[in-house]
N, C-alpha and C. Protein backbone atom coordinates (compact mmCIF):
# COMPACT_ATOMS: atom_id res chain seq x y z
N UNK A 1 -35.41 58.89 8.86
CA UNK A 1 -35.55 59.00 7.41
C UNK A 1 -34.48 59.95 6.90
N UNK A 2 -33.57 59.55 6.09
CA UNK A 2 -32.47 60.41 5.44
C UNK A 2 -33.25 61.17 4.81
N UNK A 3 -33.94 61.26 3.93
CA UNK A 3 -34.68 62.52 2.74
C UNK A 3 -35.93 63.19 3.92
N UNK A 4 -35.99 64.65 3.24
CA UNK A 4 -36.44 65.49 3.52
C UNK A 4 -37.77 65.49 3.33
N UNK A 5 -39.07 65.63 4.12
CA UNK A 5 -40.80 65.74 3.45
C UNK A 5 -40.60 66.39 1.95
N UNK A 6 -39.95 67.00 1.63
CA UNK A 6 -39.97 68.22 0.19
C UNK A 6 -39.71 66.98 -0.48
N UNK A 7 -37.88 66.23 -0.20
CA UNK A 7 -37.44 65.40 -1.46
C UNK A 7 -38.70 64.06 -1.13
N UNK A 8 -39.11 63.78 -0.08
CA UNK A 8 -39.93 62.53 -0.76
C UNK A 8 -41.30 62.81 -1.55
N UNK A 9 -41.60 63.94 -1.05
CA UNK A 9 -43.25 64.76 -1.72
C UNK A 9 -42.46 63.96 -3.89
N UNK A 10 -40.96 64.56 -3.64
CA UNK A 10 -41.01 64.70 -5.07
C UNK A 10 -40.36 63.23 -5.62
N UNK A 11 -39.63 62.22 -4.85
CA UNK A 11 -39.44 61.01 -5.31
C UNK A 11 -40.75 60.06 -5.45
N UNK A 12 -41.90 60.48 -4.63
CA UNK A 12 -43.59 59.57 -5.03
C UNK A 12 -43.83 60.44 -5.69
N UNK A 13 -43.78 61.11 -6.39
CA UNK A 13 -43.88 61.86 -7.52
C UNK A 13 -45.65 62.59 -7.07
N UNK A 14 -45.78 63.18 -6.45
CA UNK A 14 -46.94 63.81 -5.77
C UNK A 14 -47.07 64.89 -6.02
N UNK A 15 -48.54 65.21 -6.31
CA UNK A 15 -49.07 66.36 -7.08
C UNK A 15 -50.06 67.16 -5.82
N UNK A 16 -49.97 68.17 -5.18
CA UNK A 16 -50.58 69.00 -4.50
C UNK A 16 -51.49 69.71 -5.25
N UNK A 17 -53.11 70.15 -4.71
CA UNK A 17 -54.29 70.39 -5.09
C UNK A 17 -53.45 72.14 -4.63
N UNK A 18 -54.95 72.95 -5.46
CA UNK A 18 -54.62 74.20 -5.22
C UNK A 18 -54.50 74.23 -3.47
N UNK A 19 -54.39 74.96 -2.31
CA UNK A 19 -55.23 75.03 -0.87
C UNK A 19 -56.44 76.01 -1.13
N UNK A 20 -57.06 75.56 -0.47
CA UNK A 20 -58.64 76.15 -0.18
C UNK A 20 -58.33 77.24 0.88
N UNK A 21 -59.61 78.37 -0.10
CA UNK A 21 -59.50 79.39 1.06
C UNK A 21 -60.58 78.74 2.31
N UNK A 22 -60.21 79.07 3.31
CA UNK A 22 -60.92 79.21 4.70
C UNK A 22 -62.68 79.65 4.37
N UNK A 23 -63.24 78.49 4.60
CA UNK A 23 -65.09 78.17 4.39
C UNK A 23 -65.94 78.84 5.47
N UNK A 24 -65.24 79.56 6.26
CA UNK A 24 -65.82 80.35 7.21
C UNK A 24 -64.69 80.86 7.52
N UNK A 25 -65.28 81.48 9.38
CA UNK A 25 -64.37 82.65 10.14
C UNK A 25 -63.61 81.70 11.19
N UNK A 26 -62.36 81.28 10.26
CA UNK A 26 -61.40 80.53 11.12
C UNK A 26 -60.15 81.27 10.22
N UNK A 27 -58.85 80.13 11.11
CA UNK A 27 -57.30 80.20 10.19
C UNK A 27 -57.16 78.73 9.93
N UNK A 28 -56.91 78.76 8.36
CA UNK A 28 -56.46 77.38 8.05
C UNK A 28 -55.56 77.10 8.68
N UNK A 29 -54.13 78.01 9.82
CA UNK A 29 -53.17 77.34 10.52
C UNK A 29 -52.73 77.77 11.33
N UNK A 30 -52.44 77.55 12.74
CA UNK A 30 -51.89 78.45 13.56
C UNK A 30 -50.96 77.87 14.46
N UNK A 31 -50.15 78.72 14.63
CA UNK A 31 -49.03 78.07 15.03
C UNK A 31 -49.18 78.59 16.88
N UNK A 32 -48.81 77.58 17.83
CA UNK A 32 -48.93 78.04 19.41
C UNK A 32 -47.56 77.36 19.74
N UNK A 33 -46.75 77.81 20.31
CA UNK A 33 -45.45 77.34 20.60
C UNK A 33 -44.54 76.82 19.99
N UNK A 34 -44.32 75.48 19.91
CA UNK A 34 -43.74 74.90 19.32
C UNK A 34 -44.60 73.59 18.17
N UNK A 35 -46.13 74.12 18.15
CA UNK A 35 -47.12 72.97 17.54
C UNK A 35 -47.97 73.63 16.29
N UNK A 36 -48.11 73.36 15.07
CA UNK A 36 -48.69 73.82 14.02
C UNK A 36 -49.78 73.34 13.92
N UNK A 37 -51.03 73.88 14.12
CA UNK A 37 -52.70 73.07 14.34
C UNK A 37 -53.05 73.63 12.57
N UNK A 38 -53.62 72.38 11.88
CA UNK A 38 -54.27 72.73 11.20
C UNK A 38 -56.10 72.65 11.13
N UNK A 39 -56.65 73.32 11.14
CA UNK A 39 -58.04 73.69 10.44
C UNK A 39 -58.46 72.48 9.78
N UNK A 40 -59.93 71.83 9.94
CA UNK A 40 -60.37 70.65 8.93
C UNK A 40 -59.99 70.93 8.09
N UNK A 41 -59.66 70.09 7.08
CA UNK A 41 -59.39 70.27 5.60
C UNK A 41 -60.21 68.93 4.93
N UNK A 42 -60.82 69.34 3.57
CA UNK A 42 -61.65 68.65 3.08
C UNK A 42 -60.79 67.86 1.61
N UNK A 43 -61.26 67.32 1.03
CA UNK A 43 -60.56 66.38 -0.20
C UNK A 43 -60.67 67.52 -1.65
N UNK A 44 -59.33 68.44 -1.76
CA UNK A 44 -60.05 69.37 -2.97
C UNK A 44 -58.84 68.45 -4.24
N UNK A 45 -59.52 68.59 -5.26
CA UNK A 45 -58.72 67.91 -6.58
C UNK A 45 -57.72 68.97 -7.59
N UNK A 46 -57.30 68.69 -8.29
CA UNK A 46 -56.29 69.55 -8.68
C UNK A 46 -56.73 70.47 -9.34
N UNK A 47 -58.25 70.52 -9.97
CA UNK A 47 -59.04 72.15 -10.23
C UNK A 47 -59.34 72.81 -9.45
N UNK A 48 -59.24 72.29 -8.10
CA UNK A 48 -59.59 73.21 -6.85
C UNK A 48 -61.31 72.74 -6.83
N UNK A 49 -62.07 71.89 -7.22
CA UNK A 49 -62.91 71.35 -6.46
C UNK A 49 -63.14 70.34 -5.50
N UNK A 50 -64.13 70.26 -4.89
CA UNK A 50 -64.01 69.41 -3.67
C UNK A 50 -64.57 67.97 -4.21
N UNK A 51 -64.10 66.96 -3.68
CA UNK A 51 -64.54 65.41 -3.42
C UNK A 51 -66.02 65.36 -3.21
N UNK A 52 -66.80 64.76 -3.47
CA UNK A 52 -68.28 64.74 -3.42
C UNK A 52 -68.52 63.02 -2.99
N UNK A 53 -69.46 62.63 -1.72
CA UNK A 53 -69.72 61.23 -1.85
C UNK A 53 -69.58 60.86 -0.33
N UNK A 54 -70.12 59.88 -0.16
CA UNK A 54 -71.02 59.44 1.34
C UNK A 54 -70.50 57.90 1.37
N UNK A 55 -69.77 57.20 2.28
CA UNK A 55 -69.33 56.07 2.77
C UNK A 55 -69.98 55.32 2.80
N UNK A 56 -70.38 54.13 2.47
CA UNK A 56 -71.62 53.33 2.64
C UNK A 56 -72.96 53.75 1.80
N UNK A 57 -72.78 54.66 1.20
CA UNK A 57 -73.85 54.96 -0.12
C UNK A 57 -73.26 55.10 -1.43
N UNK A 58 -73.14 56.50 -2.09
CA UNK A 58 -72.21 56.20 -3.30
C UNK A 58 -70.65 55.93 -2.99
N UNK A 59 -69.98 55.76 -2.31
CA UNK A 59 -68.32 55.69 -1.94
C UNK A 59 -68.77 54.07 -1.64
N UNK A 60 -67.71 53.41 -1.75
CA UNK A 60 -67.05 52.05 -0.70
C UNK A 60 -66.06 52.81 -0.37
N UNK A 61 -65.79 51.57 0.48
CA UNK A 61 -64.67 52.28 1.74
C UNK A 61 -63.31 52.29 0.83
N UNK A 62 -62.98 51.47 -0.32
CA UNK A 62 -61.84 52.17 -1.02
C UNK A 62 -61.70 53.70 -1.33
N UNK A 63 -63.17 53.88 -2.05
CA UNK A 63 -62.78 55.19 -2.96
C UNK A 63 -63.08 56.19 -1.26
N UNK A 64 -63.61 56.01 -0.29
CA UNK A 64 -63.23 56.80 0.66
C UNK A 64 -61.97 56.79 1.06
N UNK A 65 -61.09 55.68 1.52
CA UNK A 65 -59.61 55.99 2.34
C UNK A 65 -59.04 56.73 0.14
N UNK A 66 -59.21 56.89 -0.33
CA UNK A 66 -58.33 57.71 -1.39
C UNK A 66 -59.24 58.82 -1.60
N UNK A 67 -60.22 59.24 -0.51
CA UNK A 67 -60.37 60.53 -0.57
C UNK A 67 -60.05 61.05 0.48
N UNK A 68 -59.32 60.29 1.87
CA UNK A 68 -58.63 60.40 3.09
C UNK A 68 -57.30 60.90 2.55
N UNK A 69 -57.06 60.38 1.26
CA UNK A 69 -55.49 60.77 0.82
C UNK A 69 -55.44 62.04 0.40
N UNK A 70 -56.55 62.28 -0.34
CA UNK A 70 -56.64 63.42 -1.27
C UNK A 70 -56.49 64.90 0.41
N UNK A 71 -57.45 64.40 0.69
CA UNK A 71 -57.55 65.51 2.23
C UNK A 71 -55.89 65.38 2.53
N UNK A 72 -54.97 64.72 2.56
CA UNK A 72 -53.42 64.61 3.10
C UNK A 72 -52.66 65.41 2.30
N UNK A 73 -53.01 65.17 1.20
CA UNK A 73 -52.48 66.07 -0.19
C UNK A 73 -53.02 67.79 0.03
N UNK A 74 -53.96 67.53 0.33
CA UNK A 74 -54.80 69.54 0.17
C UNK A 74 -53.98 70.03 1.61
N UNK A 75 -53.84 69.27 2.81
CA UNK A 75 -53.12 69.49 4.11
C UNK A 75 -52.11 69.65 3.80
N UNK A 76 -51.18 69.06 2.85
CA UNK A 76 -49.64 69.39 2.69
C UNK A 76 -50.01 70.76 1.87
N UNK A 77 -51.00 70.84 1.24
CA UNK A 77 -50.72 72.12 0.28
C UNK A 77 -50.98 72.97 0.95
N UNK A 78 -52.04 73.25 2.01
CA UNK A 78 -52.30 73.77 2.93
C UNK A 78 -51.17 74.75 3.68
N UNK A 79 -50.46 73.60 4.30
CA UNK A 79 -49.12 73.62 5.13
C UNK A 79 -48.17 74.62 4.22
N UNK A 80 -47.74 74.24 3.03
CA UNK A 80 -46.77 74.96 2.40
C UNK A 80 -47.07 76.55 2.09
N UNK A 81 -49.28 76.54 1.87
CA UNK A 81 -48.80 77.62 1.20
C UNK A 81 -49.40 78.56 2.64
N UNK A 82 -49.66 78.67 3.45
CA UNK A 82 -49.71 79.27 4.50
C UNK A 82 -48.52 79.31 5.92
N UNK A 83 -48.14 78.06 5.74
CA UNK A 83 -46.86 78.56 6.58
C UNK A 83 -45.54 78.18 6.11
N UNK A 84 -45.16 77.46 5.21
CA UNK A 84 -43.99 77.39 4.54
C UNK A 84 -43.38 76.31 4.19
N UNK A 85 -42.59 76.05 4.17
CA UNK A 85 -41.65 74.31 4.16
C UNK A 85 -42.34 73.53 4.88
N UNK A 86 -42.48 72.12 4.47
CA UNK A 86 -42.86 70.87 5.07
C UNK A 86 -41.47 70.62 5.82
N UNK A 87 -40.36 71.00 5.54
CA UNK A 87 -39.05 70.72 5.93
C UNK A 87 -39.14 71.37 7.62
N UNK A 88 -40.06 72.37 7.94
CA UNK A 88 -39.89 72.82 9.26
C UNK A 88 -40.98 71.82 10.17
N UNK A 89 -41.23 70.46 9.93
CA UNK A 89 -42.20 70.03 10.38
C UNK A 89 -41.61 68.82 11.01
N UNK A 90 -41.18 68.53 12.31
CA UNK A 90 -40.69 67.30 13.29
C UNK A 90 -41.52 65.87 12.84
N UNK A 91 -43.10 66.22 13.36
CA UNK A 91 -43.70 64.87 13.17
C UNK A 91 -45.43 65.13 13.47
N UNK A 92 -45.96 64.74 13.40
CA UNK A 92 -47.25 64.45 13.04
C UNK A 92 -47.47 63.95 14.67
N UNK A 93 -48.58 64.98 15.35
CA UNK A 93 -48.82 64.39 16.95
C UNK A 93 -50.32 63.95 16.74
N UNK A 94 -51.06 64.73 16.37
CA UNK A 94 -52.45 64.58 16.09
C UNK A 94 -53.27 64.64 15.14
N UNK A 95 -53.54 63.35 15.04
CA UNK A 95 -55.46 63.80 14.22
C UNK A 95 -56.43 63.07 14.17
N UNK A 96 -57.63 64.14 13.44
CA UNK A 96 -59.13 63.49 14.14
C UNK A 96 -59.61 63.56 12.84
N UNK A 97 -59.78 62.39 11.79
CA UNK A 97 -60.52 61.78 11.18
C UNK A 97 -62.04 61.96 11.19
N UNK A 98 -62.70 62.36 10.23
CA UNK A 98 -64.53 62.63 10.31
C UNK A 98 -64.68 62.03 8.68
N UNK A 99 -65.50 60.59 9.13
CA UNK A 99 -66.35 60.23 7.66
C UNK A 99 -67.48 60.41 7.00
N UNK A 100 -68.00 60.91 6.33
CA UNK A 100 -68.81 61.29 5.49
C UNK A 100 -70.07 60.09 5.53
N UNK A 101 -70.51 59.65 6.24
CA UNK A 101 -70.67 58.04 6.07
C UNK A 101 -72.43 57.52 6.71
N UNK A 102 -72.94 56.30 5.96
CA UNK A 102 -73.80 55.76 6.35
C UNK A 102 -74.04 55.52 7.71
N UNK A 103 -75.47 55.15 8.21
CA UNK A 103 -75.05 54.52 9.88
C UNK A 103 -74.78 53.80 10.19
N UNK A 104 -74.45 52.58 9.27
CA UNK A 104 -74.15 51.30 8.84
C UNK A 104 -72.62 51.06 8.87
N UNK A 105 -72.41 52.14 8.32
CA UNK A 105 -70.64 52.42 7.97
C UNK A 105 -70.09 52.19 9.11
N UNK A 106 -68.87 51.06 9.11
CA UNK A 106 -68.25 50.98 10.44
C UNK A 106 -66.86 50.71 10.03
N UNK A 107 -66.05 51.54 9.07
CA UNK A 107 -64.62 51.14 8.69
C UNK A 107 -64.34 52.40 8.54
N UNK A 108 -64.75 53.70 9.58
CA UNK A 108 -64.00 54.74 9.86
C UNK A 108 -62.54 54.98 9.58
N UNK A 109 -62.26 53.89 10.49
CA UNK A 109 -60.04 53.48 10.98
C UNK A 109 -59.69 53.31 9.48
N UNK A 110 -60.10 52.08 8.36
CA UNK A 110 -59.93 52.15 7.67
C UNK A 110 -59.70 53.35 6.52
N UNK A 111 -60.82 54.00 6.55
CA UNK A 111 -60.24 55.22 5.98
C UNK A 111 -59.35 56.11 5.59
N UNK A 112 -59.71 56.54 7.02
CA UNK A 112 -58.74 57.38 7.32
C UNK A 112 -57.20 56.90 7.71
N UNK A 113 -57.29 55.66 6.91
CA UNK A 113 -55.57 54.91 6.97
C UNK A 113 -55.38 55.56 5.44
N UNK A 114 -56.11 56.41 4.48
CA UNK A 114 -55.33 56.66 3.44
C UNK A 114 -54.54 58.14 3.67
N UNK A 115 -55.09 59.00 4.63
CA UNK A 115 -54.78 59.91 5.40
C UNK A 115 -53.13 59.44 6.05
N UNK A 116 -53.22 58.71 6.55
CA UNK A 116 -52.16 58.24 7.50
C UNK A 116 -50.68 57.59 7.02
N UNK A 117 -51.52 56.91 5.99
CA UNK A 117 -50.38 55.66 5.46
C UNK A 117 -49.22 57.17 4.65
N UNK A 118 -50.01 58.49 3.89
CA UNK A 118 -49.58 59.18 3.36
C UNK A 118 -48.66 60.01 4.00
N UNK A 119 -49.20 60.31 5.13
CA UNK A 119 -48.52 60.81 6.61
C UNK A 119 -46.85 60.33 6.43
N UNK A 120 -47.50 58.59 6.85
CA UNK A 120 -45.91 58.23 7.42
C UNK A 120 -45.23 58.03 5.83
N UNK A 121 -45.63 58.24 4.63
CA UNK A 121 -44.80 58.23 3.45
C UNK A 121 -43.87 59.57 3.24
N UNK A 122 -44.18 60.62 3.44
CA UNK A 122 -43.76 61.73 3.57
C UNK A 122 -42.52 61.73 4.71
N UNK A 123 -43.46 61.64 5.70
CA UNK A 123 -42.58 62.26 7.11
C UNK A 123 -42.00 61.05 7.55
N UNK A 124 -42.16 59.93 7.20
CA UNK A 124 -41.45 58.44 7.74
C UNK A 124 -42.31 57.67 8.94
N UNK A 125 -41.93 56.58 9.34
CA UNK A 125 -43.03 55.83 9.76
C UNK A 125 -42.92 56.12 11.25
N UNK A 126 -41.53 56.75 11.75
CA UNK A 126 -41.41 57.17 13.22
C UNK A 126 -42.09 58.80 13.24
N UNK A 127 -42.18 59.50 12.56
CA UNK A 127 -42.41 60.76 12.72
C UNK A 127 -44.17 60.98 12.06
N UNK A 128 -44.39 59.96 11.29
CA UNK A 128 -45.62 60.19 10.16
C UNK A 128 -46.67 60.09 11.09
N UNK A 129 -46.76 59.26 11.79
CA UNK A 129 -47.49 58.50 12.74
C UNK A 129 -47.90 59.10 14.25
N UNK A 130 -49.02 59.66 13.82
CA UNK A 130 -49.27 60.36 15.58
C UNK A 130 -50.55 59.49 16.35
N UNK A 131 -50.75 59.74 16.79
CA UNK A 131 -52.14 59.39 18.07
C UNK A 131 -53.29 59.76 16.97
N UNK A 132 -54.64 59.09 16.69
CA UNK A 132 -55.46 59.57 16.11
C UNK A 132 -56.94 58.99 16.45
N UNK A 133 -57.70 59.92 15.76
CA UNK A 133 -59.31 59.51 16.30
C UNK A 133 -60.07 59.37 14.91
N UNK A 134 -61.17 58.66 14.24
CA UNK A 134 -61.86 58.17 13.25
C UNK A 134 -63.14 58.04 13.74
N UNK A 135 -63.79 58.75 13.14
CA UNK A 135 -65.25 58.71 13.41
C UNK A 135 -66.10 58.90 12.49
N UNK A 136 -67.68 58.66 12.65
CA UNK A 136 -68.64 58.93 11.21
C UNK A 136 -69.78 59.58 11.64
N UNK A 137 -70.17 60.78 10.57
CA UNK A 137 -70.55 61.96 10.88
C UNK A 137 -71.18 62.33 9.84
N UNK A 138 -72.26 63.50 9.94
CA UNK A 138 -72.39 64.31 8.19
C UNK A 138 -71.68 65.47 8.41
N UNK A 139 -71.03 65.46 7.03
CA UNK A 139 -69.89 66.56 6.94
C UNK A 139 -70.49 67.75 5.90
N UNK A 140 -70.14 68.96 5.56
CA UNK A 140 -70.95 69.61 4.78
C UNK A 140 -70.05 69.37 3.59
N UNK A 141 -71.18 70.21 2.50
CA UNK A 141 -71.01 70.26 1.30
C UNK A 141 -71.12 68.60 0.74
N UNK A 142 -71.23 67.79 1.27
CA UNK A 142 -71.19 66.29 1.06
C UNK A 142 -69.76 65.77 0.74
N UNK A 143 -69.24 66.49 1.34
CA UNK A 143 -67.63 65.80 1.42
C UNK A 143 -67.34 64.72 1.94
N UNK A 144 -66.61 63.56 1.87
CA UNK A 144 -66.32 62.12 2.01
C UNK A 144 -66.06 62.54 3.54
N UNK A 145 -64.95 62.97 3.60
CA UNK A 145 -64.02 63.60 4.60
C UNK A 145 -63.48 64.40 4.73
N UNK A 146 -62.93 64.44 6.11
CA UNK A 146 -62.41 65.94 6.65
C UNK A 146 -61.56 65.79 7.74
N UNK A 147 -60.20 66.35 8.02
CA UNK A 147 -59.22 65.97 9.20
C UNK A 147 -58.93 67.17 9.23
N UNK A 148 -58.48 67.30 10.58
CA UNK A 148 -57.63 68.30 11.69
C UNK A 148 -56.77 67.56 11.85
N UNK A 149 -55.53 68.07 12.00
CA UNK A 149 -54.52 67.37 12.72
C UNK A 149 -53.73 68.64 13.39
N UNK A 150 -52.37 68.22 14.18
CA UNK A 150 -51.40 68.65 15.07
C UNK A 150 -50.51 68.28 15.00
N UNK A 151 -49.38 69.23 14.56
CA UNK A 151 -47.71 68.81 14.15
C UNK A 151 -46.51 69.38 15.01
N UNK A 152 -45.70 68.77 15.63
CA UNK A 152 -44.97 69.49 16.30
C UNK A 152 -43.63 69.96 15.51
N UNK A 153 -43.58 71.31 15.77
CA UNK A 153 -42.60 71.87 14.69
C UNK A 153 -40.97 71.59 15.31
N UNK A 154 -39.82 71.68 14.03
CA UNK A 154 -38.72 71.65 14.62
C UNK A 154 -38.16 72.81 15.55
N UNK A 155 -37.50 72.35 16.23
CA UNK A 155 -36.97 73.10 17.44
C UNK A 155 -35.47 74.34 16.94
């Protein structure tokens, strides 16, 4: 990808949520070698509240994978405002997807493709794209969703 995560954040013309402080006794980010782990992050909107809604009850699986996005959006904001440039970021190795969801609910993957698809829009489709896991769960506060992921930083 010729353009930079920063210049494409700003050619899709993308709006970053405030980042959320840390909901307990963790670090929203930590860096171990050469790999940047982020902390679940939940779907917050551009007042800084959170996404509200359950997969298979009030959500369909649309308005869930665009609250998979929203969580991609609070992670980039995340990223910038705790450790700095998206520009120091190689590629996207890991993440683990958690849906908010009925027991019925079985379009996890789906979802959390709004998470992903956003991934490889940013960082490109060779670098956006890591190994990932999708699953359905109760999440607190009644949040749709929630991802961790793992980025390997530039060298």
């Amino acid at each position: 990808m010729s353009t930079s995560p920063s210049e494409r954040i700003k050619e899709l013309g993308l709006v970053l949520p405030p980042a959320p402080p840390p909901a307990g006794v963790y670090r929203p980010i930590l860096i171990v070698d050469n790999f940047l782990y982020v902390s679940g992050q939940g779907p917050v909107n551009l007042d800084g509240s959170l996404m509200k809604g359950r997969a298979g009850d009030d959500l369909d699986m649309d308005a869930a994978k665009l609250a998979a996005r929203q969580v991609g959006l609070t992670m980039l904001s995340t990223i910038t405002t705790h450790f700095g440039s998206l520009d120091r970021i190689e590629r996207v190795v890991k993440v683990l997807g958690m849906v908010n969801c009925t027991p019925d609910f079985g379009k996890q993957p789906y979802v959390i493709n709004g998470f992903s698809e956003l991934m490889a829009d940013v960082f490109g489709t060779e670098n956006g794209i890591g190994v990932r896991s999708a699953v359905g769960m109760m999440l607190p506060e009644n949040i749709p969703v929630e991802i961790e992921a793992m980025f390997q930083l530039k060298s």
